[in-house]
Protein backbone atom coordinates (compact mmCIF):
# COMPACT_ATOMS: atom_id res chain seq x y z
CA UNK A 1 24.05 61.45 61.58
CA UNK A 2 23.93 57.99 61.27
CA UNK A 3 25.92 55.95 58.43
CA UNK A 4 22.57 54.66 57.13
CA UNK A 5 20.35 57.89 57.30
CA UNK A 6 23.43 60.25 56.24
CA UNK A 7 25.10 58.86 52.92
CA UNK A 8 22.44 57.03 51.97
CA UNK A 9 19.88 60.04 52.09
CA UNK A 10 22.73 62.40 50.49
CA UNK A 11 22.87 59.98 47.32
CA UNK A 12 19.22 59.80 46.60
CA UNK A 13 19.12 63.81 47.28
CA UNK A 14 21.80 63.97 44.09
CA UNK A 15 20.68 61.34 42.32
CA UNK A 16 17.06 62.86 42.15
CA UNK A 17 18.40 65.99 40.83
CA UNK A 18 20.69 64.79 38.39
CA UNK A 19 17.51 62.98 36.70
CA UNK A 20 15.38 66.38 36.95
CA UNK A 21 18.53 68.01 35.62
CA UNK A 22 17.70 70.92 37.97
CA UNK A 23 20.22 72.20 41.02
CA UNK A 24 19.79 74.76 43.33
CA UNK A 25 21.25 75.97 45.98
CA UNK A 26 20.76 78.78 48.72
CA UNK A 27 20.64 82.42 47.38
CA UNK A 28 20.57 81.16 43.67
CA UNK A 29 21.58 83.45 40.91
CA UNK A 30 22.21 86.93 43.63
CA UNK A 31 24.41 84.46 45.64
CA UNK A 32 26.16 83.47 42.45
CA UNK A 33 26.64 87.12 41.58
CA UNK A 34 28.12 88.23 44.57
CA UNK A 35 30.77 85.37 44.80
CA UNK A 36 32.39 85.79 41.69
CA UNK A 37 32.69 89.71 42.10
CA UNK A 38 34.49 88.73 45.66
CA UNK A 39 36.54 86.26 43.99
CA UNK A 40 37.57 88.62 41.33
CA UNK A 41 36.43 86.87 38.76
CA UNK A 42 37.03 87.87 35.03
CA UNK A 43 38.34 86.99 31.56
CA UNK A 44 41.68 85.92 32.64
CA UNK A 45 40.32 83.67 35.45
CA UNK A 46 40.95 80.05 35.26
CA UNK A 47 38.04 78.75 37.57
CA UNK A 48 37.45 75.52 39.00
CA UNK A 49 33.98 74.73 40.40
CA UNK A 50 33.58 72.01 43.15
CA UNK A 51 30.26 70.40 42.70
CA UNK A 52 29.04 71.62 39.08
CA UNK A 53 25.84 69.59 39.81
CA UNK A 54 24.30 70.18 36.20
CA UNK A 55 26.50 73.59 34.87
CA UNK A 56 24.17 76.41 35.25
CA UNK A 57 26.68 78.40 37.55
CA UNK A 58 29.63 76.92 35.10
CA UNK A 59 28.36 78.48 32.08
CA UNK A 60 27.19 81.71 34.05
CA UNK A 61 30.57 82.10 34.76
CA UNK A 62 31.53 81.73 31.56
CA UNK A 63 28.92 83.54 30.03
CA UNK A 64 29.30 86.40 32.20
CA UNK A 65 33.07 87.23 32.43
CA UNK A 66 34.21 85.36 29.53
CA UNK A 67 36.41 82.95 31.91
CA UNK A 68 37.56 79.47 31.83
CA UNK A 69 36.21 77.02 33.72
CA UNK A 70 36.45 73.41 35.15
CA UNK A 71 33.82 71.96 36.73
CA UNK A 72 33.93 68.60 38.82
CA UNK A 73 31.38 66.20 40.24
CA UNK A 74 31.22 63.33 41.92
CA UNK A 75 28.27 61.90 40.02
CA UNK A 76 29.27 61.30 36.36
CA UNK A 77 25.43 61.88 35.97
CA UNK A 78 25.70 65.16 37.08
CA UNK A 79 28.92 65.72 34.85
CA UNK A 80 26.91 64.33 31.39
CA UNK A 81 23.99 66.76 32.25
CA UNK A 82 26.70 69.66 32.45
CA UNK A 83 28.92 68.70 29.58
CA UNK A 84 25.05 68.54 27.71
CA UNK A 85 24.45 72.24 28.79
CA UNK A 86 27.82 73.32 28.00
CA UNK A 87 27.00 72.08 24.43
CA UNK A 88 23.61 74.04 23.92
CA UNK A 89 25.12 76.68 25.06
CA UNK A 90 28.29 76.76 22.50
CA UNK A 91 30.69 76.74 25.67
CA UNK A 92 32.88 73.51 24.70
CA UNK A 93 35.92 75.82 24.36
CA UNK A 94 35.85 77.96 27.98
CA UNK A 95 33.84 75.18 30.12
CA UNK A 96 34.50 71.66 31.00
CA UNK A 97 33.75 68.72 33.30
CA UNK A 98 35.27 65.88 34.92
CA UNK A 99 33.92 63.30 37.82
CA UNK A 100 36.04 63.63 40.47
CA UNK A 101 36.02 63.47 44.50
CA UNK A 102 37.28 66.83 46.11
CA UNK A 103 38.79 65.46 49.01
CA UNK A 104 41.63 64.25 46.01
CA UNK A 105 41.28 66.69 43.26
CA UNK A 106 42.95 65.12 40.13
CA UNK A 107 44.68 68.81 39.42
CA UNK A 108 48.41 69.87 40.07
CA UNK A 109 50.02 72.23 42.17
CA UNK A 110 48.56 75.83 41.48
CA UNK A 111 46.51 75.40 38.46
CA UNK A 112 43.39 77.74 38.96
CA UNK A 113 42.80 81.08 39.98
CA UNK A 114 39.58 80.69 42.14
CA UNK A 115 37.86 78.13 43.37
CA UNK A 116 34.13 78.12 43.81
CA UNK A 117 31.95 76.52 45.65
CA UNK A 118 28.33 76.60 46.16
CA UNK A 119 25.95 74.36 48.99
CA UNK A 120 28.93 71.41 48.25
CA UNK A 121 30.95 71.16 51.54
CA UNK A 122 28.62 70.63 53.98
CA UNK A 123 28.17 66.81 52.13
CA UNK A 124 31.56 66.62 52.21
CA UNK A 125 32.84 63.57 54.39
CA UNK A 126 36.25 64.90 55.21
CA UNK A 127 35.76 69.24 54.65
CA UNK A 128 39.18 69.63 55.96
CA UNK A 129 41.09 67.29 53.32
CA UNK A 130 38.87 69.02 50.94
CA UNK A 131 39.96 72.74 52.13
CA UNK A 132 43.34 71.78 51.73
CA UNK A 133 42.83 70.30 48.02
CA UNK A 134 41.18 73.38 47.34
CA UNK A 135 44.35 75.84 48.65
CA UNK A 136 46.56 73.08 46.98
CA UNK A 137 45.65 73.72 43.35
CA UNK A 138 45.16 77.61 43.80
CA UNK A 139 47.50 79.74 42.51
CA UNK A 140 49.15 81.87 44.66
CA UNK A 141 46.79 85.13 45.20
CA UNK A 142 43.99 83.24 44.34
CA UNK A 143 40.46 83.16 45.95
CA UNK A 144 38.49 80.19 47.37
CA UNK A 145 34.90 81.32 47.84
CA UNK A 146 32.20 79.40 49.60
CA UNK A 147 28.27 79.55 49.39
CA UNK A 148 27.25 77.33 52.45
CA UNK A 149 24.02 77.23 53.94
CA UNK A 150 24.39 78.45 58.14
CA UNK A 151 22.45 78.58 60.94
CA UNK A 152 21.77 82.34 62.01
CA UNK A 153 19.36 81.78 64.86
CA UNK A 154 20.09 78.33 67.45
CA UNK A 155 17.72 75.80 65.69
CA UNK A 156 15.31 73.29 67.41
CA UNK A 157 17.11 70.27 67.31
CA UNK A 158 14.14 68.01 66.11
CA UNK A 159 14.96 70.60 62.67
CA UNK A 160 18.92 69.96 62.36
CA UNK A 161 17.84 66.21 62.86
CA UNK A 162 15.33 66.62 60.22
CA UNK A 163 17.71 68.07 57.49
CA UNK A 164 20.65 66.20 57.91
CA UNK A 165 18.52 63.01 58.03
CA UNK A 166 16.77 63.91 54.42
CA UNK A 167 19.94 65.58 52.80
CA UNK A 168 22.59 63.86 54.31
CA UNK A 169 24.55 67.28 55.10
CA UNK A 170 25.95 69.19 58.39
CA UNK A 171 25.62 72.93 58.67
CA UNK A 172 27.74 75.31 60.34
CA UNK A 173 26.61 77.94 62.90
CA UNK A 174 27.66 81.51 61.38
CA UNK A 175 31.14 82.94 63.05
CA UNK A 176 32.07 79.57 63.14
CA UNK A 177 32.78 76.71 61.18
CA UNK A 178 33.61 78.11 57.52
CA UNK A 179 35.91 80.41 58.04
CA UNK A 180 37.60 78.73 60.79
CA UNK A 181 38.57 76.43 58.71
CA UNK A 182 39.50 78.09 55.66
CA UNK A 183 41.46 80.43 57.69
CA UNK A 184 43.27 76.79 59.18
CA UNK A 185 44.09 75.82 55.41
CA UNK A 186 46.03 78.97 54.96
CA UNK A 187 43.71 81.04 53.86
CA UNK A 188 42.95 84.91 55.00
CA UNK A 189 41.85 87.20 55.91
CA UNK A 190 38.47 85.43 55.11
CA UNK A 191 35.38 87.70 54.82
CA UNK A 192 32.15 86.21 55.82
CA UNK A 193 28.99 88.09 54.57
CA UNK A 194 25.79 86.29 56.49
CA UNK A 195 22.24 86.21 53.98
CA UNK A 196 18.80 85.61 55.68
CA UNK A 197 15.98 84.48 53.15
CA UNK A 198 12.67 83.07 53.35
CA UNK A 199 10.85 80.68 51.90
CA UNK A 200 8.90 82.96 49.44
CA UNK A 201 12.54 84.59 47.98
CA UNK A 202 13.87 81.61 47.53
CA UNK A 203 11.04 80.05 45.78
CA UNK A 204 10.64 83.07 43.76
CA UNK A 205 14.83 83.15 42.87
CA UNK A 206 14.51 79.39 41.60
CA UNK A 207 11.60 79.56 39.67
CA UNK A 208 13.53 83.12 38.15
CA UNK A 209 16.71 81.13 37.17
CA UNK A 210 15.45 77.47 36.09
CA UNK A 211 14.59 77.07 32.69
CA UNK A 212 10.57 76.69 32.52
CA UNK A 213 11.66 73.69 30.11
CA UNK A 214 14.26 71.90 32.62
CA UNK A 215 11.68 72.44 34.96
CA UNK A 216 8.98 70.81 33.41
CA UNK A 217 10.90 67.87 32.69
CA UNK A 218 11.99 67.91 36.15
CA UNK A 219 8.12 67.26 37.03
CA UNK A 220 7.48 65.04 35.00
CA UNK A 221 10.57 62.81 35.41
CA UNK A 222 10.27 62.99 39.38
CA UNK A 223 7.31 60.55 39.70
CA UNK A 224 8.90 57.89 36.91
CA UNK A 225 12.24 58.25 38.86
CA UNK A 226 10.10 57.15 42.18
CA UNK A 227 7.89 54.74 40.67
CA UNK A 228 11.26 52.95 38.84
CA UNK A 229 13.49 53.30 42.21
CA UNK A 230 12.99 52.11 45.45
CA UNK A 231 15.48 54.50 47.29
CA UNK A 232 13.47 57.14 45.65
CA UNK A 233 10.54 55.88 47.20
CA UNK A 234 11.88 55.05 50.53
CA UNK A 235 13.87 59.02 50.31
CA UNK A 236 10.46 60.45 49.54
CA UNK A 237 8.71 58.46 52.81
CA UNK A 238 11.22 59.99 55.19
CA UNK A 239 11.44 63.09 54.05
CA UNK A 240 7.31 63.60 53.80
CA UNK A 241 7.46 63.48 57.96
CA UNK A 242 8.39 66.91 58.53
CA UNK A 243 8.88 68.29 61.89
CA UNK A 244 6.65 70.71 62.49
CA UNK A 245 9.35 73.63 63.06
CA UNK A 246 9.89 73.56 59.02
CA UNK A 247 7.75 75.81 58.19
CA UNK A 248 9.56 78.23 60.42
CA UNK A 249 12.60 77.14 59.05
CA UNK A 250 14.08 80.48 57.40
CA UNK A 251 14.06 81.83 60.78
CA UNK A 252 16.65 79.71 61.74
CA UNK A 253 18.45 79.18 58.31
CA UNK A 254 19.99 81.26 55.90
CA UNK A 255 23.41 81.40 54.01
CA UNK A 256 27.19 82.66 54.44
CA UNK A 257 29.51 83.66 51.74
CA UNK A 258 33.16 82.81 52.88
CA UNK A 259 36.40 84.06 50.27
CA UNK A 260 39.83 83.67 51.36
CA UNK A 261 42.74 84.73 49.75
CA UNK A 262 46.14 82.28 49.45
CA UNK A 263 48.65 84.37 50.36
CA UNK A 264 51.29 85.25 47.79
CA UNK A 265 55.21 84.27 47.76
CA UNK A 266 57.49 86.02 49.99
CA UNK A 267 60.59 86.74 47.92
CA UNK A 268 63.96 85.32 49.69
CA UNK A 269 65.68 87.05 51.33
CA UNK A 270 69.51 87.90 49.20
């Protein structure tokens, strides 16, 4: 991935969805689900979410098991669209957000009790420093779970080329990757539970879990945003030559769900 395809392709991607106010990411709302019951999440949870893009899974969380959470971003635009949901919602007191980098979380020593992640690290420049953040402020017993898209069949390369170039990211083959590295933070034992999809199921889960409002804006922003932005423009360009392997693309790409455990305190010995 080169320096001027990778970042700059990954900061349009975000950048376009903070002004639609719409994120997504692989699995939606069933992916969602089935972290947080292998995280343990629930009413005592103190949660911190790495990559709130614009809050839905933040106040699902909330919503859902009546837990605390913290949600960081590296775009503040992201973090104003959250804090806005948040707000309709009548969350202010169990959700919040902050801009921050996750490679240098801006949290002490075991402060939360899981830490969720969903479709972030793979955009990630450094995913080990940000693995290690991550087990840093956990509390002892606590979970890290990952949502990260995989590769579950060996891809043609002109595809991998394709989606790194338009979303600036770098996917892991399954059994490798993820949990390797979580396991080389300190985590484990690390379950990994592998997803296939397709393109209909995911389109389907999406339209199922976006508001028909935010999405509808989301239209109607996306041509202003290109007409007003020249990255936009240029983003939209290189992306619209697709390889022709993308429409077989959910054979080759689905989704793992990674949750480690950080081991508790051994007593000393008397």
């Amino acid at each position: 991935m080169t320096e001027e395809n990778g970042p700059h392709s990954e900061s349009v991607y975000f950048d376009l969805q903070a002004s639609w106010g719409v994120t997504k990411h692989i699995g939606d709302r069933q992916a969602t689900r089935e972290l947080a019951a292998q995280c343990d999440v629930n009413r005592e949870s103190y949660v911190l979410i790495i990559g709130c893009g614009v809050g839905v899974a933040a106040c699902y969380l909330a919503e859902q098991h009546g837990c605390r959470v913290m949600g960081i971003d590296i775009s503040q635009r992201m973090v104003d669209r959250s804090t806005e949901r948040a707000k309709k919602k009548g969350l202010q007191d169990r959700v919040e957000f902050r801009c921050a980098d996750a490679q240098s979380l801006p949290f002490g020593d075991s402060l939360f009790d899981v830490v969720f992640c969903e479709s972030v690290n793979a955009f990630i420049p450094d995913q080990r420093k940000a693995m290690a953040e991550y087990v840093r402020v956990l509390n002892a017993g606590g979970y890290v779970g990952l949502n990260e898209c995989v590769w579950v069949e060996t891809p043609p390369a002109e595809l991998v080329d394709y989606l790194e170039r338009a979303m600036g990211a770098e996917f892991f083959p399954a059994h490798e990757g993820w949990k390797a590295m979580m396991e080389q933070a300190g985590l484990g034992p690390v379950s990994e539970t592998i997803h296939t999809t397709s393109a209909v199921r995911q389109w389907a889960n999406e339209v199922r879990e976006i508001d028909p409002r935010d999405m509808a804006m989301a239209y109607l922003s996306f041509p202003v945003e290109c007409i007003r932005n020249p990255a936009c423009r240029r983003f939209v360009k290189d992306t619209m030559r697709l390889p022709r392997s993308i429409f077989r693309m959910f054979r080759y790409f689905g989704y793992g769900l990674y949750v480690g455990r950080k081991p508790r305190r051994v007593a000393a010995a008397s």
